[in-house]
Protein backbone atom coordinates (compact mmCIF):
# COMPACT_ATOMS: atom_id res chain seq x y z
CA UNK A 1 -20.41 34.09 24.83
CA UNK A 2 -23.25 33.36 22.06
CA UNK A 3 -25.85 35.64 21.09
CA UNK A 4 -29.71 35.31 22.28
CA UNK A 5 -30.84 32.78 19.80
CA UNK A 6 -27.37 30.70 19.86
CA UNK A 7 -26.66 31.11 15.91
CA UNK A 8 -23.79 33.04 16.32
CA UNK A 9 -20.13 32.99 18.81
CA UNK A 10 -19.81 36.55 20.16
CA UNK A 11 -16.44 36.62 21.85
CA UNK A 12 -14.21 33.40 23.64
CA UNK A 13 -12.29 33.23 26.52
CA UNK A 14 -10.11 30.07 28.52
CA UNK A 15 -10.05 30.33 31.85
CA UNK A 16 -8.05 28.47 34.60
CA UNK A 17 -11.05 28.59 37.01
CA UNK A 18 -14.32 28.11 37.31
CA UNK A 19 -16.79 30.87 36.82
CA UNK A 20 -18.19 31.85 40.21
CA UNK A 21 -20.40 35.13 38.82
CA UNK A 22 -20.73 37.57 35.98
CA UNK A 23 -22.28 40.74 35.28
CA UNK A 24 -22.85 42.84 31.95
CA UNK A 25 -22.95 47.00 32.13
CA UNK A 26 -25.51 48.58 31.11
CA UNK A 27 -24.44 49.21 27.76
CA UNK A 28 -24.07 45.47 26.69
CA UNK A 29 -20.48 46.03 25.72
CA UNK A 30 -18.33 44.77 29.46
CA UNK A 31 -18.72 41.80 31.30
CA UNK A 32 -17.52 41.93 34.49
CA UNK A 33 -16.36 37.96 35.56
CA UNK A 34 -15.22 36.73 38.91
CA UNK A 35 -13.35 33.53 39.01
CA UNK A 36 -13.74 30.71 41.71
CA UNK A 37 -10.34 32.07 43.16
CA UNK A 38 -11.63 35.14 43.48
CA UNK A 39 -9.82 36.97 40.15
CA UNK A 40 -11.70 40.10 38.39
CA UNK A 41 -11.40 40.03 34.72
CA UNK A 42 -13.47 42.82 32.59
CA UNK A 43 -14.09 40.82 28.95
CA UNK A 44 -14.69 43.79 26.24
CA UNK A 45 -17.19 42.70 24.03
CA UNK A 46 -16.57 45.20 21.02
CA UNK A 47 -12.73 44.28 20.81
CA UNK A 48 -12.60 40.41 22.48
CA UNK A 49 -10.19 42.26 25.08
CA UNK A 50 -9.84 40.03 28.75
CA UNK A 51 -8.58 42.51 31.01
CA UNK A 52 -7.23 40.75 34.45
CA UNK A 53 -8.08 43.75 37.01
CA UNK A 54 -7.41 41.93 40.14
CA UNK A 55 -5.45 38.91 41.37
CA UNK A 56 -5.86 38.41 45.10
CA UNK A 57 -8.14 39.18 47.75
CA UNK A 58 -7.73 39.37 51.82
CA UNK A 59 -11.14 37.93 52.23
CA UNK A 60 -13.42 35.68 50.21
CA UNK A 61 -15.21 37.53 47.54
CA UNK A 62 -18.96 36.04 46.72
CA UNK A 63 -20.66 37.58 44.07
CA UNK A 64 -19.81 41.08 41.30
CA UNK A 65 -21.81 43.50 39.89
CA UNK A 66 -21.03 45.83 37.63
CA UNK A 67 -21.47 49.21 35.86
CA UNK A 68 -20.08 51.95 34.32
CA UNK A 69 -21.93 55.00 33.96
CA UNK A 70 -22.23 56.50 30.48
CA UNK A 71 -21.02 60.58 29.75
């Protein structure tokens, strides 16, 4: 993940799979990624924290979006 102009590495993650879709919250600080194989991972941007959140799905899964409301 770089910044808008590119100067600078924000955060770094290795994945097994391809990336099939992603999604930032509104607040610019969670990216929501779904891998080819259908695996939900939540990448914190503030602490470089990869959170796995879901493994396996009973049908295919095609694209994420996602937000989390703020208090």
């Amino acid at each position: 993940m770089w910044n808008s102009d590119f100067s600078k590495l924000v955060s770094e993650v290795a994945l097994n799979q391809e990336v099939a879709s992603c999604d930032i919250n509104v607040d610019g600080n969670e990216i929501a990624v779904l891998s080819a194989n259908g695996t939900l991972s939540l990448l914190e941007l503030d602490s470089s924290s990869f959170k796995v959140v879901m493994r396996s799905h009973k049908d295919e899964v095609l694209d994420v979006a996602y937000n989390c409301p703020t208090g």
